[in-house]
Protein backbone atom coordinates (compact mmCIF):
# COMPACT_ATOMS: atom_id res chain seq x y z
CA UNK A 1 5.06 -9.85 -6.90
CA UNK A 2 2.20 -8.03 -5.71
CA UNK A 3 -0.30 -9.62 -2.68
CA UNK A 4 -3.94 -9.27 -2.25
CA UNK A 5 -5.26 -8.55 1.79
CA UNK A 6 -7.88 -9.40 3.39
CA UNK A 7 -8.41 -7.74 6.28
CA UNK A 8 -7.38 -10.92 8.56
CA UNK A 9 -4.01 -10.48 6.47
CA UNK A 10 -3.94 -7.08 6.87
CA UNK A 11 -3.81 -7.30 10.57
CA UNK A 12 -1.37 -10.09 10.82
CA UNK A 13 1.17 -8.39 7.81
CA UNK A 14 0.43 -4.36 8.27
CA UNK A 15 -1.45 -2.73 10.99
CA UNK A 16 -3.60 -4.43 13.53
CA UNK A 17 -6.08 -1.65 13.55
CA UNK A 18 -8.53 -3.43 16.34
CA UNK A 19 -5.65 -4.02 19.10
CA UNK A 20 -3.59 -0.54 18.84
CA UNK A 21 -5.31 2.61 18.57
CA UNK A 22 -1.91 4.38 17.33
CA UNK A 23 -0.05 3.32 14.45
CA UNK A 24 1.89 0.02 14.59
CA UNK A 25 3.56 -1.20 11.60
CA UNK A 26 3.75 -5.48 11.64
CA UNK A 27 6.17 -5.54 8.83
CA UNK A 28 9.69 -6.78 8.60
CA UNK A 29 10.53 -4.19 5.62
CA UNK A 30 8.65 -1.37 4.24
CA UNK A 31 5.58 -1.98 2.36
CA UNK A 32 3.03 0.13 0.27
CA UNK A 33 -0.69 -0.92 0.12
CA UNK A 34 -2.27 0.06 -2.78
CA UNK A 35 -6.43 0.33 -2.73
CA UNK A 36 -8.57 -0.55 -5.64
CA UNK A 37 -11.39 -1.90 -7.13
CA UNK A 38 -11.56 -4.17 -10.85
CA UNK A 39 -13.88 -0.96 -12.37
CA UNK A 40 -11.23 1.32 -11.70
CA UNK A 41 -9.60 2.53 -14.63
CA UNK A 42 -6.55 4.41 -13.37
CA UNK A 43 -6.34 1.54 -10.90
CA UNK A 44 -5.76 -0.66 -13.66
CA UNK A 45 -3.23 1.46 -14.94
CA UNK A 46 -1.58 1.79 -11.73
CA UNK A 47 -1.35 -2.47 -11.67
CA UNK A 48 1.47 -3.14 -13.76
CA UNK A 49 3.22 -0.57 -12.43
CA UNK A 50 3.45 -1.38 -8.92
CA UNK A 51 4.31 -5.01 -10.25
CA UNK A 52 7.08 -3.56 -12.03
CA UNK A 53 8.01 -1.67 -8.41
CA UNK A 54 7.96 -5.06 -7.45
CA UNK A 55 10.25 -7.26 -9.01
CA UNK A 56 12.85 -3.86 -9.36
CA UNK A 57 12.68 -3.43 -5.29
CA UNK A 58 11.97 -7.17 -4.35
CA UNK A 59 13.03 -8.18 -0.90
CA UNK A 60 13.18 -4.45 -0.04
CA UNK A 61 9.61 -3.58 -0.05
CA UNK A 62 6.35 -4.99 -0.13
CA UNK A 63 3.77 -4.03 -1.78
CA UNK A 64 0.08 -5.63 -0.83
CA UNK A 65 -2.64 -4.54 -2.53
CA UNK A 66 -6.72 -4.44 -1.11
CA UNK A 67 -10.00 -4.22 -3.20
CA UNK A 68 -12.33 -2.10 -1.65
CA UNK A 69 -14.90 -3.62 -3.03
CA UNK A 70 -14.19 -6.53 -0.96
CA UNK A 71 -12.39 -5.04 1.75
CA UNK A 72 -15.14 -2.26 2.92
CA UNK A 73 -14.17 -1.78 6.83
CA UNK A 74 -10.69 -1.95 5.75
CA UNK A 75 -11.42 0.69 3.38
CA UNK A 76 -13.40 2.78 5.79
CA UNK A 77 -10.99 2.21 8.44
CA UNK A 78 -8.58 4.21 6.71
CA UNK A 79 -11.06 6.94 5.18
CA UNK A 80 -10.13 5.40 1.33
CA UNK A 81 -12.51 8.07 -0.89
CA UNK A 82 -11.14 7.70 -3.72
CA UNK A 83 -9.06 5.23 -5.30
CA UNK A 84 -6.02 4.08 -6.60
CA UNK A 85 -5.21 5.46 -2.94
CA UNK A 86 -1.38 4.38 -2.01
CA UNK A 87 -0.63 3.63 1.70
CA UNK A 88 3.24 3.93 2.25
CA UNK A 89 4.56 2.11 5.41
CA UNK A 90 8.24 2.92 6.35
CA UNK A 91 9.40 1.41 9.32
CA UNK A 92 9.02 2.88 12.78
CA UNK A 93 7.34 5.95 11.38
CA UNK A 94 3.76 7.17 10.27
CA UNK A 95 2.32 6.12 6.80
CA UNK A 96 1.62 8.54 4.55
CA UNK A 97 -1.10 8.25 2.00
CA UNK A 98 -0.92 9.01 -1.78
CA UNK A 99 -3.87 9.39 -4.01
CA UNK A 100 -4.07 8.60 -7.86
CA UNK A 101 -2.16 6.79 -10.59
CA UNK A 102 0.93 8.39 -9.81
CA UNK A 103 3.94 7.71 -12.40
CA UNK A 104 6.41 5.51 -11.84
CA UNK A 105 9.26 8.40 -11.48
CA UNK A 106 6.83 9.74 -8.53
CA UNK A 107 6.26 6.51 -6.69
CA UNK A 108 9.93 5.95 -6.93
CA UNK A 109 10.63 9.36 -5.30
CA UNK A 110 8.28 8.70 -2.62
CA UNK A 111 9.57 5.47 -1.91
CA UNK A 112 13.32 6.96 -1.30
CA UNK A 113 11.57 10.22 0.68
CA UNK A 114 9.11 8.10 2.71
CA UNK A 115 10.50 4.36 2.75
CA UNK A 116 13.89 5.35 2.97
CA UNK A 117 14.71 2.83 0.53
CA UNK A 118 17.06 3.26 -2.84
CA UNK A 119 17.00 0.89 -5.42
C-alpha cells in the first residue's frame, strides 16, 4: 500500500535533506516517491497504478507518495515543476527523477534499471 509524507516523515523514512547536504538514502529497501496534488489529472491516473506496483512488489519497494500542495518546501527542495514527478531511490546510489504518468510497463522497467529490483 501506498504512504503519504510529510516532510517530518520524509526525513525520518527518505532523505534528511536539512542534516546532509549530499544524498543519503534512510531506507531499508528501495522506495519511489511519487509527487502530486488532488487537481491533478494524470496524477490521478498515475494512483492506482503505483498501488498496483505496490501490492505486486510489496516488501521489496516502497513507494511513499507527497502532495505538493501540502508539502511546498518539500516540493521546492527537490525543484518538483511539474507533477506526477516520480523520485526513484535505489539503495546506496543517486535517485533519479521521472516526470509524468508513465505506464505501468515503463515504471516497471525503471524499477529493474534503477532499483535493481525484479519482480
Amino acid at each position: 500500500m501506498t504512504e503519504n509524507l510529510t516532510k517530518e516523515t520524509f526525513l525520518e523514512k527518505v532523505f534528511n535533506y536539512e542534516k546532509n547536504k549530499e544524498w543519503s538514502f534512510e531506507g531499508e529497501i528501495p522506495a519511489i516517491i511519487d509527487f502530486y496534488a488532488d487537481w491533478c489529472g494524470p496524477c490521478k491516473a498515475l494512483a492506482p497504478v503505483l498501488e498496483d506496483l505496490s501490492n505486486e512488489y510489496e516488501g521489496k519497494i516502497h513507494i511513499y507518495k507527497v502532495d505538493t500542495e501540502a508539502e511546498q518546501e518539500l516540493s521546492a527542495a527537490f525543484g518538483i515543476r511539474s507533477i506526477p514527478s516520480m523520485l526513484f531511490c535505489p539503495k546506496g546510489e543517486e535517485p533519479q527523477m521521472a516526470n509524468g504518468a508513465l505506464p505501468k510497463k515503463q515504471i516497471e522497467q525503471i524499477i529493474g534499471d534503477v532499483l535493481k529490483i525484479k519482480k
